[in-house]
PDB file of N, CA and C in Angstrom:
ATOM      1  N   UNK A   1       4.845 -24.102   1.357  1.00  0.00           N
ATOM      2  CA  UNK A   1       5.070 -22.905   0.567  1.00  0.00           C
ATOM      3  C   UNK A   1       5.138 -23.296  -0.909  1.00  0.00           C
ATOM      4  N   UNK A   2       4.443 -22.613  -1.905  1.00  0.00           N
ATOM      5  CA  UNK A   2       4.551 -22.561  -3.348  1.00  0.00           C
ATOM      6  C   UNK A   2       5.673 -22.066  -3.669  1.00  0.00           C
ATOM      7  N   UNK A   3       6.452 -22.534  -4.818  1.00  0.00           N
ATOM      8  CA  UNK A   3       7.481 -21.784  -5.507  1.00  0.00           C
ATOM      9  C   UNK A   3       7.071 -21.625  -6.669  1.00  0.00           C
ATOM     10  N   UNK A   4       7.360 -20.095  -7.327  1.00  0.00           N
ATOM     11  CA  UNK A   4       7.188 -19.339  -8.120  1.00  0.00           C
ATOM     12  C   UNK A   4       8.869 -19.180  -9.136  1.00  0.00           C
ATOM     13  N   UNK A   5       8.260 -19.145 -10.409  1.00  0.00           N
ATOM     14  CA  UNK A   5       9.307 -18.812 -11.289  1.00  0.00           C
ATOM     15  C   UNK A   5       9.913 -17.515 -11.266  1.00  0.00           C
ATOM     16  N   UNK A   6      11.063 -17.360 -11.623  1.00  0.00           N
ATOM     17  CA  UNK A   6      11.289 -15.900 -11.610  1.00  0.00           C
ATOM     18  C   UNK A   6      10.878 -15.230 -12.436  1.00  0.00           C
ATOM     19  N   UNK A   7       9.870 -15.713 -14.048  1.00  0.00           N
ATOM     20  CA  UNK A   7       8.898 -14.961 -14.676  1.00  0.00           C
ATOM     21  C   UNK A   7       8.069 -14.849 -13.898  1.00  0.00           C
ATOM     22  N   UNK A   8       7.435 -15.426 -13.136  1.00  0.00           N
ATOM     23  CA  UNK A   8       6.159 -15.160 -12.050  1.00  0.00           C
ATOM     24  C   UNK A   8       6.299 -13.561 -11.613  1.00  0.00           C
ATOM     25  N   UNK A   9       7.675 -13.757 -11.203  1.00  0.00           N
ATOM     26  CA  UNK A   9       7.840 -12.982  -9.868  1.00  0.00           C
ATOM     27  C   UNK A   9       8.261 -11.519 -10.574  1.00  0.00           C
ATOM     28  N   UNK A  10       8.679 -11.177 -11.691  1.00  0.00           N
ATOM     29  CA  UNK A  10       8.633 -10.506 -12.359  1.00  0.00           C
ATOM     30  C   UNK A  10       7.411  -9.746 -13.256  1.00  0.00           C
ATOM     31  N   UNK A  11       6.246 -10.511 -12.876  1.00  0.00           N
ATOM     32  CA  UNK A  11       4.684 -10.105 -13.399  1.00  0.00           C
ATOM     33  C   UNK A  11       4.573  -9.366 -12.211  1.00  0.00           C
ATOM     34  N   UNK A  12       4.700  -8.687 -11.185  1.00  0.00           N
ATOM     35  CA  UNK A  12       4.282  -8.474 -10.124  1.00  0.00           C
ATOM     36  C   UNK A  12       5.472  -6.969  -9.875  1.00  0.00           C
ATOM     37  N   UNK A  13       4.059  -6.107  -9.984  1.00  0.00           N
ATOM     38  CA  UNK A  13       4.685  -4.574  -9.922  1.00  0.00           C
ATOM     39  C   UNK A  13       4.447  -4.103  -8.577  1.00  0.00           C
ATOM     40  N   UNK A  14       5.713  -4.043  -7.667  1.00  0.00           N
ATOM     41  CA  UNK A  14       5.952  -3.478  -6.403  1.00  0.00           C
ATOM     42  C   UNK A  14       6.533  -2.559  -6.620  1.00  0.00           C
ATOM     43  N   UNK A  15       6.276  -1.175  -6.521  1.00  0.00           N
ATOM     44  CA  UNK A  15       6.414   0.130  -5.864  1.00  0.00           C
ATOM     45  C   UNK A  15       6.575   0.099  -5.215  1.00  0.00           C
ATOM     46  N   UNK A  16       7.483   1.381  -4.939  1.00  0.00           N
ATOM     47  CA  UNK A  16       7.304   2.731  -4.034  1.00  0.00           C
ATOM     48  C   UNK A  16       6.519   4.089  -4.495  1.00  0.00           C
ATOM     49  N   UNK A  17       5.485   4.491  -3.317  1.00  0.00           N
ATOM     50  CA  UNK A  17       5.485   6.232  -3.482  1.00  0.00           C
ATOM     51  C   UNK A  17       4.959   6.708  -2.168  1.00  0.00           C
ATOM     52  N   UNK A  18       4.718   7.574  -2.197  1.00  0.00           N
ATOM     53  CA  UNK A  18       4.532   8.453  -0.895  1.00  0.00           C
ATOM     54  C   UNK A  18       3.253   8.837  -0.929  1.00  0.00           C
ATOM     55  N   UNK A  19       3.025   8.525   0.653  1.00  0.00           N
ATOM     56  CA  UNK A  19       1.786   8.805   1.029  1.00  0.00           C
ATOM     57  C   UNK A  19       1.676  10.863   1.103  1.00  0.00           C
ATOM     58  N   UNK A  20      -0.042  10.880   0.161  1.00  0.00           N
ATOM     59  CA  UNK A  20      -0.305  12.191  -0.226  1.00  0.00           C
ATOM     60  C   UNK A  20      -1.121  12.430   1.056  1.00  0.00           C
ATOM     61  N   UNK A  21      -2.490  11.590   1.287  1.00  0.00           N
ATOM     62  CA  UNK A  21      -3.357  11.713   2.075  1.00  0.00           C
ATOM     63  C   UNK A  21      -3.956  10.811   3.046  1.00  0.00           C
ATOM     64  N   UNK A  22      -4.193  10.686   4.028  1.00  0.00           N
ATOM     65  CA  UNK A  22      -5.169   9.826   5.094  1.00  0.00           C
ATOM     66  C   UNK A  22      -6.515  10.298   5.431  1.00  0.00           C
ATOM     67  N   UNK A  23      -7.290   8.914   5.213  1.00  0.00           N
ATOM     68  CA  UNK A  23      -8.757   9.657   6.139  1.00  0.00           C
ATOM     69  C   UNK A  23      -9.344   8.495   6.945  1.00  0.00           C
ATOM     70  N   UNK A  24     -10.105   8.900   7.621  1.00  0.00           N
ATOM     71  CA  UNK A  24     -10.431   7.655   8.519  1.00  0.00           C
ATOM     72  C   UNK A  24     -11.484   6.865   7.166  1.00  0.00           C
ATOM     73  N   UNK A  25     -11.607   5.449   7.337  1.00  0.00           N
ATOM     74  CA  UNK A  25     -12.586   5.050   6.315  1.00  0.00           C
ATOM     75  C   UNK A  25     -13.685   4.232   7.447  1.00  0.00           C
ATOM     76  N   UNK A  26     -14.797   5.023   8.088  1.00  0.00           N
ATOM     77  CA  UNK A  26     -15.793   4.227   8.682  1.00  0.00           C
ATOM     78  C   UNK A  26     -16.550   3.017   8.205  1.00  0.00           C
ATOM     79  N   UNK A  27     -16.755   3.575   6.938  1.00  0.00           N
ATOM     80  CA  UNK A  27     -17.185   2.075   6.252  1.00  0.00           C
ATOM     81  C   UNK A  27     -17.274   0.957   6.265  1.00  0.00           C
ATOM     82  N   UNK A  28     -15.769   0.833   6.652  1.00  0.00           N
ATOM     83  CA  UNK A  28     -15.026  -0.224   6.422  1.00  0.00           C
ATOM     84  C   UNK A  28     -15.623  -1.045   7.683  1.00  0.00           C
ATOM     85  N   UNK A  29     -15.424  -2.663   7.492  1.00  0.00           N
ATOM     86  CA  UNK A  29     -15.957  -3.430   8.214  1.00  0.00           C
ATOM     87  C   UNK A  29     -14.656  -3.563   9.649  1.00  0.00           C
ATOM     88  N   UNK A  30     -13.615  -3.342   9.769  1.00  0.00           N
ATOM     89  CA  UNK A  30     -12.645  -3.756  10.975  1.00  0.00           C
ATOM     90  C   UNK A  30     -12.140  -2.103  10.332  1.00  0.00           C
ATOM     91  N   UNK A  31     -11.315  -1.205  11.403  1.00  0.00           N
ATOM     92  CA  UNK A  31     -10.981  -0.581  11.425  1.00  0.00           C
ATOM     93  C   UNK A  31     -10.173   0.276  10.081  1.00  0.00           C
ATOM     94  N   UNK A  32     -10.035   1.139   9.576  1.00  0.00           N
ATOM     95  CA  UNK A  32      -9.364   1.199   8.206  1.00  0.00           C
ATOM     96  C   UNK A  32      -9.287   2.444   7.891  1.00  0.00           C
ATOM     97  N   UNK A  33      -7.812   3.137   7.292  1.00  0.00           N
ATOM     98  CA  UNK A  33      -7.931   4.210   6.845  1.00  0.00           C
ATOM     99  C   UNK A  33      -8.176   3.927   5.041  1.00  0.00           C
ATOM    100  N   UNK A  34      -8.244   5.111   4.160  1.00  0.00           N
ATOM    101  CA  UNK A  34      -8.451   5.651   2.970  1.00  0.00           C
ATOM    102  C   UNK A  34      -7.173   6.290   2.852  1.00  0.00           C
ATOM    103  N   UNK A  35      -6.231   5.879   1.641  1.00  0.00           N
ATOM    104  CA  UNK A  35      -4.836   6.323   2.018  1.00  0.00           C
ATOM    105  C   UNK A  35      -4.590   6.499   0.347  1.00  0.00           C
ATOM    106  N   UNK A  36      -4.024   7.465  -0.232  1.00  0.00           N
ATOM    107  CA  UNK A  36      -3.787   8.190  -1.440  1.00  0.00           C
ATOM    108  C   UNK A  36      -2.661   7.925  -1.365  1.00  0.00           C
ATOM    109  N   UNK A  37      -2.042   7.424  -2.342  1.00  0.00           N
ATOM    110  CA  UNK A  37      -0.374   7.036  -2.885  1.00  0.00           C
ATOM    111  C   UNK A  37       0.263   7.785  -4.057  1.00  0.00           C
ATOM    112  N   UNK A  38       1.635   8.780  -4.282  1.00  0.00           N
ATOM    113  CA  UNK A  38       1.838   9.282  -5.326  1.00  0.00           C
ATOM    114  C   UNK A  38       2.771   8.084  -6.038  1.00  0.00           C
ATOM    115  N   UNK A  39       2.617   7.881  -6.492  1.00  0.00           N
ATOM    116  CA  UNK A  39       3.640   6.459  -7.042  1.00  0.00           C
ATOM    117  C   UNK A  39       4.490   7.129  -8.358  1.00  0.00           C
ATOM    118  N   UNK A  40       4.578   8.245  -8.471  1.00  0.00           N
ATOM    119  CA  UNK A  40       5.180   8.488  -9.846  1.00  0.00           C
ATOM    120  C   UNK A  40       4.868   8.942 -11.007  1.00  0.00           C
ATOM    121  N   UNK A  41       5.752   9.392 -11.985  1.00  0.00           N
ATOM    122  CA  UNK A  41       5.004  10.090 -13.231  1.00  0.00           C
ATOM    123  C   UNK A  41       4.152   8.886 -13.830  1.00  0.00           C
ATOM    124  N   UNK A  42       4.876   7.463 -14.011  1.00  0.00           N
ATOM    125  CA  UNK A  42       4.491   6.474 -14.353  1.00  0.00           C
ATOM    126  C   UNK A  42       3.284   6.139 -14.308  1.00  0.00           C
ATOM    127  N   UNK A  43       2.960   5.820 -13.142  1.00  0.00           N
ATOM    128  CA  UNK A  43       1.988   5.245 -12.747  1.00  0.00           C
ATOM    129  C   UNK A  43       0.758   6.528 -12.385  1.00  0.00           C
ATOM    130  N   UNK A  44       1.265   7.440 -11.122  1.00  0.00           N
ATOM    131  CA  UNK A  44       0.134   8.299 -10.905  1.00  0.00           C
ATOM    132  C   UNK A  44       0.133   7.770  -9.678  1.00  0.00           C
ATOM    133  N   UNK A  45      -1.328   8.520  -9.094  1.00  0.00           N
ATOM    134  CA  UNK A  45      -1.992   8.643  -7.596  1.00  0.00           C
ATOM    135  C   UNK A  45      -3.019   7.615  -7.599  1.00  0.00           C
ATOM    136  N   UNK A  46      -3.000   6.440  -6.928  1.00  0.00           N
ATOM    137  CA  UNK A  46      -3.774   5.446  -6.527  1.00  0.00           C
ATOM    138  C   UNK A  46      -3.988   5.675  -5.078  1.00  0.00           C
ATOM    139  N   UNK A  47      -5.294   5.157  -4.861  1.00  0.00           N
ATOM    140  CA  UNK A  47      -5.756   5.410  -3.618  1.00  0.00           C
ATOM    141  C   UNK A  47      -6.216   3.582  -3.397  1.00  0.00           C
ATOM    142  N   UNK A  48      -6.447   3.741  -2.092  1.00  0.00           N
ATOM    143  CA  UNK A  48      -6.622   2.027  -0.904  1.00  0.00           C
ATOM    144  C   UNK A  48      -7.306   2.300   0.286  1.00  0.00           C
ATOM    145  N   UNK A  49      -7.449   1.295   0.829  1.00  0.00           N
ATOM    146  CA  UNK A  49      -7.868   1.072   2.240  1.00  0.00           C
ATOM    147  C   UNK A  49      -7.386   0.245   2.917  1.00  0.00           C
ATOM    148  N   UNK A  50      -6.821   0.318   4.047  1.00  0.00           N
ATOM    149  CA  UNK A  50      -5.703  -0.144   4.840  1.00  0.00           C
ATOM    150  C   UNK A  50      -6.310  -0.477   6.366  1.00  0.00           C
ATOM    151  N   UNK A  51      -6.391  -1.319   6.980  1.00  0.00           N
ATOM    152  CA  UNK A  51      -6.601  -1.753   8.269  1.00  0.00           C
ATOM    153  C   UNK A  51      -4.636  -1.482   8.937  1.00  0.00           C
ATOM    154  N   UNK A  52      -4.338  -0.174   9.332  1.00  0.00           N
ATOM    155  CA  UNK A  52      -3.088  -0.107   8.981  1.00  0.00           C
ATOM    156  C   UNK A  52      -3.365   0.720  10.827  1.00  0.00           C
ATOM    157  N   UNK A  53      -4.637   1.462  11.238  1.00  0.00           N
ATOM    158  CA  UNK A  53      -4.639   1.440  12.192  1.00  0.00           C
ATOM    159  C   UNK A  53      -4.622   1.263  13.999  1.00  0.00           C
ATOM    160  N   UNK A  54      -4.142   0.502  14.098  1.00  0.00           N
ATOM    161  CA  UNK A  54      -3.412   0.001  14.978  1.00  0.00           C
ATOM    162  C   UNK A  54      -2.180   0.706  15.486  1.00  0.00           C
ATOM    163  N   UNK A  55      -1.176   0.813  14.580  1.00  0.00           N
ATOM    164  CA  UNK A  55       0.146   1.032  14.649  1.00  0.00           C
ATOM    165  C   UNK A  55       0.014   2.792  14.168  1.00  0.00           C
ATOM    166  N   UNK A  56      -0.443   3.022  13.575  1.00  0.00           N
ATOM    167  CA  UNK A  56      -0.179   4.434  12.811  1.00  0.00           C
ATOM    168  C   UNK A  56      -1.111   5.330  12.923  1.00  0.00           C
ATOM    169  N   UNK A  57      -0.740   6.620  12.771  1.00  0.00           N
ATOM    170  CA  UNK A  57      -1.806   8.031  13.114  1.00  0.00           C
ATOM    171  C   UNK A  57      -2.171   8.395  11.672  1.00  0.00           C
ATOM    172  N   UNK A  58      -2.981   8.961  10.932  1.00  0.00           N
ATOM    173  CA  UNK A  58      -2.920   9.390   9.612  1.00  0.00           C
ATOM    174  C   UNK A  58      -1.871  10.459  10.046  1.00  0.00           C
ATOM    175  N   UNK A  59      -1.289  11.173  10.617  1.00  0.00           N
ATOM    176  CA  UNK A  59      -0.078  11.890  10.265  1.00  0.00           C
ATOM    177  C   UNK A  59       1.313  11.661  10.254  1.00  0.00           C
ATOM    178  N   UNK A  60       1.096  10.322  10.948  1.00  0.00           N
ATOM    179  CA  UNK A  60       2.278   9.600  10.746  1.00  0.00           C
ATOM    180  C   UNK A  60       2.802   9.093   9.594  1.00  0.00           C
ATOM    181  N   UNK A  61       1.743   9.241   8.656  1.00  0.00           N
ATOM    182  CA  UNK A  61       1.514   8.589   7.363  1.00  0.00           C
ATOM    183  C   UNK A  61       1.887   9.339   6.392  1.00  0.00           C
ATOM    184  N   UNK A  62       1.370  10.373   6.138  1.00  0.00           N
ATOM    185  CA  UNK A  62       1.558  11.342   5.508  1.00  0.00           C
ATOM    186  C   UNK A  62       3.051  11.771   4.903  1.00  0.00           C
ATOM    187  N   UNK A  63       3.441  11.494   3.856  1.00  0.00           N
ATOM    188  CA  UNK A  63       5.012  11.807   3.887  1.00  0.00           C
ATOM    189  C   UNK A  63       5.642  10.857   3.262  1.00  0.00           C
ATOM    190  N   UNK A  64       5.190   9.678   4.053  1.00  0.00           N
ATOM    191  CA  UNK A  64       6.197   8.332   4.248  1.00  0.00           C
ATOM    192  C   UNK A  64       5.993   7.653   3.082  1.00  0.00           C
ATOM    193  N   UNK A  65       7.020   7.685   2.582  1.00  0.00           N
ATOM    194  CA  UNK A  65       7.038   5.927   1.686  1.00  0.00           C
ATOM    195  C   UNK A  65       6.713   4.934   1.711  1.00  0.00           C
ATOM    196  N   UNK A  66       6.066   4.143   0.843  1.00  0.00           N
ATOM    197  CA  UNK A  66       5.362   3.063   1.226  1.00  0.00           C
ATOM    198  C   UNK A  66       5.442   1.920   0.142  1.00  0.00           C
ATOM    199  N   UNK A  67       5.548   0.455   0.057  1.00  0.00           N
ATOM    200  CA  UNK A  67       5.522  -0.102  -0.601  1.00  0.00           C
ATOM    201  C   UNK A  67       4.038  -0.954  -1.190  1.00  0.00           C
ATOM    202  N   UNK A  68       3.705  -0.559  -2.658  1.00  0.00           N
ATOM    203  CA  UNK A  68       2.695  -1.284  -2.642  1.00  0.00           C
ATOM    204  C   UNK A  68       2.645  -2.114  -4.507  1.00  0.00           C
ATOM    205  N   UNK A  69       1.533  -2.852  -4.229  1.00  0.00           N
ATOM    206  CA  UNK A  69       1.500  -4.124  -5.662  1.00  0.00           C
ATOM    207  C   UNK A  69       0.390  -3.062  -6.868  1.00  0.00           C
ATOM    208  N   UNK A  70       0.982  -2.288  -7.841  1.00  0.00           N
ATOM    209  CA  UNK A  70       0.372  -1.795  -8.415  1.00  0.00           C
ATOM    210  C   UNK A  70      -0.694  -2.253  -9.492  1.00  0.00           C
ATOM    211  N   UNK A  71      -0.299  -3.505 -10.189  1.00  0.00           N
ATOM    212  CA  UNK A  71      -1.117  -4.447 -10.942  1.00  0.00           C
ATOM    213  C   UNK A  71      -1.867  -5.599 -10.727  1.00  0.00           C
ATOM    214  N   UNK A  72      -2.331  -5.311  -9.640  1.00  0.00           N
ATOM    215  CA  UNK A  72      -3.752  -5.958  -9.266  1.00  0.00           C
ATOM    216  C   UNK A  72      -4.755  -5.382  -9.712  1.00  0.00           C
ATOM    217  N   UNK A  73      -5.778  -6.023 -10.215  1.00  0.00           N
ATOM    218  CA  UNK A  73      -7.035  -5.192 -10.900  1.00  0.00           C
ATOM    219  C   UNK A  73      -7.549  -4.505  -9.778  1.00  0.00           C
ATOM    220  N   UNK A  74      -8.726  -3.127  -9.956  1.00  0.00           N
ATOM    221  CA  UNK A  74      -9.449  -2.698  -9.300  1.00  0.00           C
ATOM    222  C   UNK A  74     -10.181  -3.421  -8.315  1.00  0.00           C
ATOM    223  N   UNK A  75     -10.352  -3.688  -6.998  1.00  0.00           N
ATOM    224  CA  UNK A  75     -10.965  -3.820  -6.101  1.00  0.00           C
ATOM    225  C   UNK A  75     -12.165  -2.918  -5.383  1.00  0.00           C
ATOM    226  N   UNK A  76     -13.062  -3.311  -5.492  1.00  0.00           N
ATOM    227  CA  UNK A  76     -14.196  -2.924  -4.705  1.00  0.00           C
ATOM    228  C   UNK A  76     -14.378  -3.158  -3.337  1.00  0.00           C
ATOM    229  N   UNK A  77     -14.180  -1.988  -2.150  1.00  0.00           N
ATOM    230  CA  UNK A  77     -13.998  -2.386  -0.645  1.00  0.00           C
ATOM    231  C   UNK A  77     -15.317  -0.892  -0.389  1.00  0.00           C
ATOM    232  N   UNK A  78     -16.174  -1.594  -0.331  1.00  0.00           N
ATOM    233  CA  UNK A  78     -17.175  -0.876   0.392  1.00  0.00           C
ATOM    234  C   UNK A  78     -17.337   0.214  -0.911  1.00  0.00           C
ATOM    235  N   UNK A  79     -17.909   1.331  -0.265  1.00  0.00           N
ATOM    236  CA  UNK A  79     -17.301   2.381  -1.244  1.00  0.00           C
ATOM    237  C   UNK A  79     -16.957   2.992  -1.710  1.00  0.00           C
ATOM    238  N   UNK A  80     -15.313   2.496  -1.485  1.00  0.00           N
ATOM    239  CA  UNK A  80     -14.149   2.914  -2.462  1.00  0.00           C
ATOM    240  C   UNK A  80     -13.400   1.879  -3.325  1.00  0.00           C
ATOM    241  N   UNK A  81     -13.062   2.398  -4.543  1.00  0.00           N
ATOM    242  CA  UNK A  81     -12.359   1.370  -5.575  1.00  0.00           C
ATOM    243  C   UNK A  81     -10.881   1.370  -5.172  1.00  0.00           C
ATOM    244  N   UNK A  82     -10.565   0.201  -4.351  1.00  0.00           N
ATOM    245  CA  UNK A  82      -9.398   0.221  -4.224  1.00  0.00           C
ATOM    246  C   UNK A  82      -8.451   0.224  -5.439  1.00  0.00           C
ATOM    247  N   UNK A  83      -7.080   0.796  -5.771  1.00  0.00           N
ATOM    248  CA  UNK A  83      -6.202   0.431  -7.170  1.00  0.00           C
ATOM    249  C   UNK A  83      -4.928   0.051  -6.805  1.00  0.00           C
ATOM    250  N   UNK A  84      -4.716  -0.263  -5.464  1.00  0.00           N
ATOM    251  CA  UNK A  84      -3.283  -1.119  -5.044  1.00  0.00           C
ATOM    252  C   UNK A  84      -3.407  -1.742  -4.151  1.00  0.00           C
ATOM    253  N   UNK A  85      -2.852  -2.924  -3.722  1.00  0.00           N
ATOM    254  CA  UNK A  85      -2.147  -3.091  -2.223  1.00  0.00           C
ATOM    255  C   UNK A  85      -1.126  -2.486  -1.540  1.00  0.00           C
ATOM    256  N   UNK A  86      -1.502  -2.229  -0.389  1.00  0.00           N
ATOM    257  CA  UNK A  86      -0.429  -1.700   0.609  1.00  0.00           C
ATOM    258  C   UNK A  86       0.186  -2.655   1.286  1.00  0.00           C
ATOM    259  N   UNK A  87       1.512  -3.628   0.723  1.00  0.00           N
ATOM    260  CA  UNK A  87       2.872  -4.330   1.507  1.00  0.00           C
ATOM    261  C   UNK A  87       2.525  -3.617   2.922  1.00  0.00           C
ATOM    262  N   UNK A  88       2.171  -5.025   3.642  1.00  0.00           N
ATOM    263  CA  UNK A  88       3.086  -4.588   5.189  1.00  0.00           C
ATOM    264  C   UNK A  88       2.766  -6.260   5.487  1.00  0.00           C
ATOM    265  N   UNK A  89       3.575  -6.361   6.952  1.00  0.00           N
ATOM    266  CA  UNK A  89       3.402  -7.573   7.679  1.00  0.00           C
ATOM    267  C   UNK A  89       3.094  -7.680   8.702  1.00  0.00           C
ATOM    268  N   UNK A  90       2.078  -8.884   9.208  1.00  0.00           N
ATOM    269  CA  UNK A  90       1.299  -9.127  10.043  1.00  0.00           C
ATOM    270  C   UNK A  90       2.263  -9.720  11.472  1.00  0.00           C
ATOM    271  N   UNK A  91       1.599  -9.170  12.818  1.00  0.00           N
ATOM    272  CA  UNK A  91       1.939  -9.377  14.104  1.00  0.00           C
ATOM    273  C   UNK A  91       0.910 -10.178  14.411  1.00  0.00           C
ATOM    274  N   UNK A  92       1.984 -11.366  15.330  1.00  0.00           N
ATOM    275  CA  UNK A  92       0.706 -12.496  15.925  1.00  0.00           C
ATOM    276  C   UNK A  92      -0.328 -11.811  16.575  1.00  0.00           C
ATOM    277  N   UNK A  93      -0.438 -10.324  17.280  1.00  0.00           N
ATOM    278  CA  UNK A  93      -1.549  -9.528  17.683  1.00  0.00           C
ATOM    279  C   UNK A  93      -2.552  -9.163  16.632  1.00  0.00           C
ATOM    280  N   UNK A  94      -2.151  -9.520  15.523  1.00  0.00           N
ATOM    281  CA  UNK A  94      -3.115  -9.196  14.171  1.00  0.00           C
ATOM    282  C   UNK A  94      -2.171  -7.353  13.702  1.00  0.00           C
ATOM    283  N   UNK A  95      -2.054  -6.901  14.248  1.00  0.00           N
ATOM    284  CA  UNK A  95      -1.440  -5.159  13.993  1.00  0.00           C
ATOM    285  C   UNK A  95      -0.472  -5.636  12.381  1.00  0.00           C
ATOM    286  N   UNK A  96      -0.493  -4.647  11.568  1.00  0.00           N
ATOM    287  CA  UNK A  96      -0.120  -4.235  10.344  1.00  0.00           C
ATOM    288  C   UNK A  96       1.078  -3.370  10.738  1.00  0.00           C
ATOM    289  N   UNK A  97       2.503  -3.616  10.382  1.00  0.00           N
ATOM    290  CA  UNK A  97       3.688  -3.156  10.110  1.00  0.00           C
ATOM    291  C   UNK A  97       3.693  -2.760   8.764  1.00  0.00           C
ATOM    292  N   UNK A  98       3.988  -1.724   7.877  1.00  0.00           N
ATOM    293  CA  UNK A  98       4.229  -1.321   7.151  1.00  0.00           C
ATOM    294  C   UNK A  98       5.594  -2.169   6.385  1.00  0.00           C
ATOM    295  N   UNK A  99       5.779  -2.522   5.037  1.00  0.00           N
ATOM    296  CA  UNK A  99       6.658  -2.463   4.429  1.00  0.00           C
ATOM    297  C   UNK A  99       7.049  -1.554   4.140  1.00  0.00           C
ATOM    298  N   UNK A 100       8.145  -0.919   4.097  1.00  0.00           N
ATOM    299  CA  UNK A 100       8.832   0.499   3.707  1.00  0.00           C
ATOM    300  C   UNK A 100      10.341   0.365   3.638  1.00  0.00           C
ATOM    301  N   UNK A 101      10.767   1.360   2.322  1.00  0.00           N
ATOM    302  CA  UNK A 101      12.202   1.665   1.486  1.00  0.00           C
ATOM    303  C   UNK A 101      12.995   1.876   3.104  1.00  0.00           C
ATOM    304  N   UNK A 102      14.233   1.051   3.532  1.00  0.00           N
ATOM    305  CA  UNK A 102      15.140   2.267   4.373  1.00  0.00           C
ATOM    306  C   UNK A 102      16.026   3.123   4.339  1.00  0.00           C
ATOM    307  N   UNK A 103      15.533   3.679   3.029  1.00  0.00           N
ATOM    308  CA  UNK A 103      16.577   5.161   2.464  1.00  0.00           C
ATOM    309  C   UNK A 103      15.022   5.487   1.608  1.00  0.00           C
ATOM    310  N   UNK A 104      15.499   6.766   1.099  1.00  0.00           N
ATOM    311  CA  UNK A 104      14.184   7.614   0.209  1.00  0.00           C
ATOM    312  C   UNK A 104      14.957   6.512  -1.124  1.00  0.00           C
ATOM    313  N   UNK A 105      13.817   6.611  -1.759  1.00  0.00           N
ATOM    314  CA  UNK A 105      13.921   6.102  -3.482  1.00  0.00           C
ATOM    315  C   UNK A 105      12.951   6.965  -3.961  1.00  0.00           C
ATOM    316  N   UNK A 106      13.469   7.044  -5.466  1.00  0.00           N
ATOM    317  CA  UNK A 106      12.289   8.153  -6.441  1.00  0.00           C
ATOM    318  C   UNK A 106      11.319   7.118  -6.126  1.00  0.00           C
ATOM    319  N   UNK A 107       9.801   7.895  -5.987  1.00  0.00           N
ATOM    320  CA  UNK A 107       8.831   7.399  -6.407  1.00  0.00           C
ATOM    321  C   UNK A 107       8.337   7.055  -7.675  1.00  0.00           C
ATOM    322  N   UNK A 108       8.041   5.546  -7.651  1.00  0.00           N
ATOM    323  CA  UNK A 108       7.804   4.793  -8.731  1.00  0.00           C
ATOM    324  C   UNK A 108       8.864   3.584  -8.718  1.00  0.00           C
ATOM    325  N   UNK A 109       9.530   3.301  -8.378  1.00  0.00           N
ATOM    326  CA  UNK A 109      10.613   2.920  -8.147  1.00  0.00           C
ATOM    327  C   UNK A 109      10.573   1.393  -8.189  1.00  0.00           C
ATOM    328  N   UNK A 110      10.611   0.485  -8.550  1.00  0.00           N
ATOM    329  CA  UNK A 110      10.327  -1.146  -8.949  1.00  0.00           C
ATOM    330  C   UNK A 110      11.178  -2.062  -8.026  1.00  0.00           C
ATOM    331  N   UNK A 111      10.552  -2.754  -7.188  1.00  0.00           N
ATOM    332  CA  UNK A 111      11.001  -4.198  -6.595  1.00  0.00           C
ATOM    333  C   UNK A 111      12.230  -4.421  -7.377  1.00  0.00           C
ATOM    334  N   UNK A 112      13.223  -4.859  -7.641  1.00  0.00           N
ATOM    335  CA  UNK A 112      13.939  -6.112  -8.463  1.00  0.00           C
ATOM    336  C   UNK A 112      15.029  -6.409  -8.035  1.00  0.00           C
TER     337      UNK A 112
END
């Protein structure tokens, strides 16, 4: 494991916001939804693509809080421009667990 400074770790913008929308994303090379994030006055509505199906329904989604890395540059995934990562953690089955707040927090809301 690398260790990181706590300036490091402080370059690194983790949110919260709530999921606006789901769609299936066929495109995509392994399974994947298209998932719209309200993250705040701050920041705004970023949208992603998530191999998040496995575990979750897009209506399960919908609503929920979610943690994601807002200052990663734009990503290109097929075609859609991804503008975040979506935090979750991996099962030795490969399946995607969601990172998520366990109480509501305002959206926008900063790691620290």
């Amino acid at each position: 494991m690398q260790t990181i400074t706590w300036d490091q770790f402080t370059t690194v913008e983790i949110r919260v916001g709530t999921v606006m929308h789901v769609e299936p994303f066929p495109e995509a090379r392994r399974p994947a939804y298209r998932i719209t994030v309200d993250f705040g006055s701050d920041i705004g509505i970023r949208r992603t693509s998530a191999q998040v199906t496995t575990l979750y329904a897009p209506e399960e989604l919908v609503g929920r809080q979610v943690v994601g890395v807002v200052n990663f540059p734009p990503k290109q995934i097929g075609p859609m421009m991804s503008e975040f990562l979506l935090a979750g953690f991996y099962r030795e089955d490969g399946a995607v667990v969601l990172a998520i707040p366990e109480r509501a927090v305002p959206d926008g809301a900063k790691l620290g």
